[in-house]
Protein backbone atom coordinates (compact mmCIF):
# COMPACT_ATOMS: atom_id res chain seq x y z
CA UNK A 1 81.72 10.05 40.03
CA UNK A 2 85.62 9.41 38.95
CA UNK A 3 87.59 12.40 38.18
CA UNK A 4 88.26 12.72 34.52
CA UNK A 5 91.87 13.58 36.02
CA UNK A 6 92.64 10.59 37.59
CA UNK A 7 91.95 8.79 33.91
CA UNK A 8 94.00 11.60 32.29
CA UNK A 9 96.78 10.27 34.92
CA UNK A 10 96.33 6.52 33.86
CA UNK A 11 96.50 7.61 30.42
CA UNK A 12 99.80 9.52 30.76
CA UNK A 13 101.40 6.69 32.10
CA UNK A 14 100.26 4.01 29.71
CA UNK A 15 97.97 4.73 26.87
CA UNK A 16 101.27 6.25 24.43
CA UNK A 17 99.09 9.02 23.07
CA UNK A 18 101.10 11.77 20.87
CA UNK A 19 99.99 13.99 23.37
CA UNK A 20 99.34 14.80 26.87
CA UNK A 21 96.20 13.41 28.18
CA UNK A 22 95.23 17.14 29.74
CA UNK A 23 95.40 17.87 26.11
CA UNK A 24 92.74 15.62 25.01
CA UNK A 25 88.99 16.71 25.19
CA UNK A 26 86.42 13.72 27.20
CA UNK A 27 85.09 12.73 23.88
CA UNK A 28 88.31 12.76 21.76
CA UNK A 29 88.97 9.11 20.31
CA UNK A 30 91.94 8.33 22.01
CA UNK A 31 92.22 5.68 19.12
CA UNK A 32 93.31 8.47 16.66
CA UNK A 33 95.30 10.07 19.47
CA UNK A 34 97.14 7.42 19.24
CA UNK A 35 96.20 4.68 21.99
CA UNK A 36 96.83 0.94 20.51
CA UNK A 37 94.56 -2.16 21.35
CA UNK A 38 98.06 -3.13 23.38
CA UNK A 39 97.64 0.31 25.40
CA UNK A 40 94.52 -0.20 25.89
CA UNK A 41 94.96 -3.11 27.70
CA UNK A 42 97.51 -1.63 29.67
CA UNK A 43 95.25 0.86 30.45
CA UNK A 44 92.32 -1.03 31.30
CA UNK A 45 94.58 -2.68 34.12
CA UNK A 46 95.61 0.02 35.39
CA UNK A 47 92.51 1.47 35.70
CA UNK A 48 91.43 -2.15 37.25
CA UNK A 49 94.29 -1.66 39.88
CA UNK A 50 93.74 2.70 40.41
CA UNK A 51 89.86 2.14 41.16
CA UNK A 52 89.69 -1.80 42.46
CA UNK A 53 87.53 -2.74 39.96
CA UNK A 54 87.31 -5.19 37.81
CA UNK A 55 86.00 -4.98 33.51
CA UNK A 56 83.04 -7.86 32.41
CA UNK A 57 83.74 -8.94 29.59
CA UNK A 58 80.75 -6.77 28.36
CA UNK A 59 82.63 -3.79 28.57
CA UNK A 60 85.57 -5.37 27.22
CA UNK A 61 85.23 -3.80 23.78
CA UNK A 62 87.03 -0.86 22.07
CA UNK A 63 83.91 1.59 22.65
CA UNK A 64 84.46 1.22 26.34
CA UNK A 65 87.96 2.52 25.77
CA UNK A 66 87.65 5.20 22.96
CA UNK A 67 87.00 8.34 24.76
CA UNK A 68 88.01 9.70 28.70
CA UNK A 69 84.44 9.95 29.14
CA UNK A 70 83.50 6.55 27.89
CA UNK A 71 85.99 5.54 29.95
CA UNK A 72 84.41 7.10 33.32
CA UNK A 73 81.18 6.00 32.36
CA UNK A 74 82.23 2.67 32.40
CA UNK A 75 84.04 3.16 35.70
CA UNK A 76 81.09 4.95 37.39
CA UNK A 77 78.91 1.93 37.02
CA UNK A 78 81.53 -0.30 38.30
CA UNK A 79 82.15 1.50 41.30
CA UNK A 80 78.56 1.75 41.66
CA UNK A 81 78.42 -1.53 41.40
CA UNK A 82 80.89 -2.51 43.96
CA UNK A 83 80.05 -0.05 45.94
């Protein structure tokens, strides 16, 4: 299971939320925290690089991205994956 701090770590360092990502619950919408589609694909490769994973396009969507825990979810099943 990824740490939901690890993601809050990603997202300090390149989602541009208003606030700290230790601030925002798992199931906030990091959307209206502030995230952009261009964040989010900063994100998303940074989370590629953090974990060694790699996004299908299936997952490539803005629900993937909207919340910390969406965010693991997706992750979890990659590493699974890979694993």
């Amino acid at each position: 299971m990824i740490a939901l701090d690890d993601i809050r770590r990603i997202l300090d360092a390149h989602a541009k939320l208003r606030v700290p990502a230790a601030s925002v619950e798992p199931n906030d919408d990091l959307y209206a925290s502030g995230m952009t589609s261009h964040a989010s694909v900063n994100v998303m490769l940074a989370l590629e690089d953090a974990f060694d994973v790699e996004f299908p396009d299936d997952l490539l969507t803005k629900t993937t991205f909207c919340t910390i825990s969406a965010i693991g979810a997706a992750l979890d099943t990659l590493v699974t994956v890979d694993a």
